[in-house]
Protein backbone atom coordinates (compact mmCIF):
# COMPACT_ATOMS: atom_id res chain seq x y z
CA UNK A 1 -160.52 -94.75 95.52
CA UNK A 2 -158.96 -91.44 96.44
CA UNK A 3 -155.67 -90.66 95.65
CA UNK A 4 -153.62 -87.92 97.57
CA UNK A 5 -150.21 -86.52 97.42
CA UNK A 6 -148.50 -85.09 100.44
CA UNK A 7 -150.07 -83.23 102.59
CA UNK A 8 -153.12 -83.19 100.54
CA UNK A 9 -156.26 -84.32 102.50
CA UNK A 10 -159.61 -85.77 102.56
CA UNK A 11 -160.97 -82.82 103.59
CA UNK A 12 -163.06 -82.39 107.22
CA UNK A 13 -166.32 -83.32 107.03
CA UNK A 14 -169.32 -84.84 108.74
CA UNK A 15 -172.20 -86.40 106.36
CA UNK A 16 -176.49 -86.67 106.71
CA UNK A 17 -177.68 -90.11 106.36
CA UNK A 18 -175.00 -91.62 105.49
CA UNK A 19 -172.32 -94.15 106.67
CA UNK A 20 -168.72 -94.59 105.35
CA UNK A 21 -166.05 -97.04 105.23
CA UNK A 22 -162.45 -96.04 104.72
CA UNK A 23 -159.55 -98.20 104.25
CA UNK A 24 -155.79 -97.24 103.69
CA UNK A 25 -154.38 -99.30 100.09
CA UNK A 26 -151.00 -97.49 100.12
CA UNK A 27 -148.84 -94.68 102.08
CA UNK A 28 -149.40 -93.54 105.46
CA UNK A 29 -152.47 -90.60 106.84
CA UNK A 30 -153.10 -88.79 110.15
CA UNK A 31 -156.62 -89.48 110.79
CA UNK A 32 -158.98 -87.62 112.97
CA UNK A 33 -162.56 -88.77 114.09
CA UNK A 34 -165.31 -86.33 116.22
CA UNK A 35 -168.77 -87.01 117.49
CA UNK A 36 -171.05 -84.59 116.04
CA UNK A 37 -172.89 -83.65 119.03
CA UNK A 38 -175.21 -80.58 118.00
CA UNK A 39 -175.46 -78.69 114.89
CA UNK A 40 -175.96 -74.59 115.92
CA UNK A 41 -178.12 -73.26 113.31
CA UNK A 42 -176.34 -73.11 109.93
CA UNK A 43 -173.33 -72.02 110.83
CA UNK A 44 -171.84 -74.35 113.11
CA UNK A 45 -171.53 -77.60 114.78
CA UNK A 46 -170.29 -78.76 118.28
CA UNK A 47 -168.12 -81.66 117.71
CA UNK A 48 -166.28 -83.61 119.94
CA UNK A 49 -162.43 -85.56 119.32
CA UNK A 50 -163.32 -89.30 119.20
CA UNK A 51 -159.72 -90.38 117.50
CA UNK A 52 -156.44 -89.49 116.36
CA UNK A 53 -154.04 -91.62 114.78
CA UNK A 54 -152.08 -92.84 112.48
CA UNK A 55 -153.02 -94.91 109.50
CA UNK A 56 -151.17 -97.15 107.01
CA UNK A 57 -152.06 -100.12 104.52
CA UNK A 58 -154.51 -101.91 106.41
CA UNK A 59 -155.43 -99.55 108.62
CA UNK A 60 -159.28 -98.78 108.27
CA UNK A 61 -162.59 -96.77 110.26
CA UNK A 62 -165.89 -96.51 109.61
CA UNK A 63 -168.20 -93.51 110.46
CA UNK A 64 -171.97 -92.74 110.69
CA UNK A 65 -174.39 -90.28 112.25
CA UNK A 66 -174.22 -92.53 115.23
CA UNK A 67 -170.31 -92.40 115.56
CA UNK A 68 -167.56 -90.54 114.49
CA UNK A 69 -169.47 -88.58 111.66
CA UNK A 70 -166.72 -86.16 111.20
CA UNK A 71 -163.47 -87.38 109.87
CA UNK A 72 -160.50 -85.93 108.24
CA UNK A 73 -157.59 -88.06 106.68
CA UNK A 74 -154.31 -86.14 106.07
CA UNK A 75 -151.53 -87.88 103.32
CA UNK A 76 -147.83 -87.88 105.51
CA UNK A 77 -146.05 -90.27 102.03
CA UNK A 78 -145.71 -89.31 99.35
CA UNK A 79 -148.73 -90.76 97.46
CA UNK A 80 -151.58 -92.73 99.46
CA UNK A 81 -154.05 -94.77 98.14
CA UNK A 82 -157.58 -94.91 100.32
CA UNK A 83 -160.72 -97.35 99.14
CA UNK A 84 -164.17 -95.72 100.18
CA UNK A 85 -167.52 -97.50 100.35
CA UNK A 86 -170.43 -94.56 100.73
CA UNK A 87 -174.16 -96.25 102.25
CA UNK A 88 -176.42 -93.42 102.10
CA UNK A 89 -180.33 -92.90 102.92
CA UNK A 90 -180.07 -95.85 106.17
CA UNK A 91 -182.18 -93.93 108.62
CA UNK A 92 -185.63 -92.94 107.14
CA UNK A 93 -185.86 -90.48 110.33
CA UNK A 94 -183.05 -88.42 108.91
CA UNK A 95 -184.59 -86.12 106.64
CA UNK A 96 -181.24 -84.19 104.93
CA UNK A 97 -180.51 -85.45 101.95
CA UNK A 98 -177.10 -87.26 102.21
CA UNK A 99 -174.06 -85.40 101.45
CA UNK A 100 -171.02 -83.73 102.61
CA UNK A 101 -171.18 -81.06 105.62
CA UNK A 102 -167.89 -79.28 105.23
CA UNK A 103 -166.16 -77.71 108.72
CA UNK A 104 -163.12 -76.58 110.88
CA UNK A 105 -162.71 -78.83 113.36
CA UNK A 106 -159.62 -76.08 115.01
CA UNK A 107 -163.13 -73.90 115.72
CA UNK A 108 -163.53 -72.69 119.31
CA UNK A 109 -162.49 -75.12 122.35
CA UNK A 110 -165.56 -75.09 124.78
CA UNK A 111 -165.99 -77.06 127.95
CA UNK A 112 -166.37 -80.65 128.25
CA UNK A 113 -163.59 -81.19 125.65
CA UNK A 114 -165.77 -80.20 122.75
CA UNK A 115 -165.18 -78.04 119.53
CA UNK A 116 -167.20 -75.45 118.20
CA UNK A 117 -166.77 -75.64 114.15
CA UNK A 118 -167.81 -72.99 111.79
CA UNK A 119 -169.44 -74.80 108.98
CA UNK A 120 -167.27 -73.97 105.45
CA UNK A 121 -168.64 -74.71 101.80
CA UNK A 122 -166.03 -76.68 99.91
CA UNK A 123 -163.73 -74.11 98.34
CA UNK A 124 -163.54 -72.85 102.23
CA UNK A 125 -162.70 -75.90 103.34
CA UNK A 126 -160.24 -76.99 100.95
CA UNK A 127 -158.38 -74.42 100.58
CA UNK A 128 -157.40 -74.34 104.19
CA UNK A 129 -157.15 -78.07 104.64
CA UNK A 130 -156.76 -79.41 101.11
């Protein structure tokens, strides 16, 4: 269960190998979803806006390398209350070991409607989104 104050966030990221389920206990988040369409080298990702909305108790999403891999949820109450579920190691063709692939989804617009992210480590990433 994560627990987040205002304006605090689960933090944007994407994941290897994994799927997640996310669904909203308490308080009320702004949610965002992208494809992840192409990973550039090390350093970035090209990501495209799948969803944007708002959640409250009840509300839930799931995401996995197939769909909606990169997600950020953003705490609008006070205090907000999400249950995750983490499945890891699904798809034996995947060979990064599951985890948490950190990045800015406000990156470069490119054409087609898609994003290009710069890749953060965590203290990057939650410092400016956190």
């Amino acid at each position: 269960v994560f627990v987040l104050g205002k304006d605090r966030s689960v933090v944007p990221h994407g994941h290897d190998n994994m799927a997640t389920a996310f669904l909203i206990l308490k308080g009320d988040f702004h949610g965002r979803h992208y494809d992840r369409v192409e990973d550039v080298g090390k350093t970035h990702m090209i990501i495209k806006p799948t969803l944007d909305s708002q959640f409250g108790a009840g509300s839930y999403s799931t995401v996995s390398d197939l769909k909606d891999n990169v997600h950020w949820f953003h705490c609008a109450s006070e205090t907000g209350y999400i249950f995750n579920a983490h499945f890891t190691g699904y798809d034996p063709t995947i060979l990064a070991p599951p985890g948490r692939v950190y990045l800015d989804p406000q990156g470069e617009k490119i054409s087609g409607g898609l994003i290009k992210a710069a890749k953060m480590n965590s203290e990057e990433c939650h410092k400016k989104y956190g």
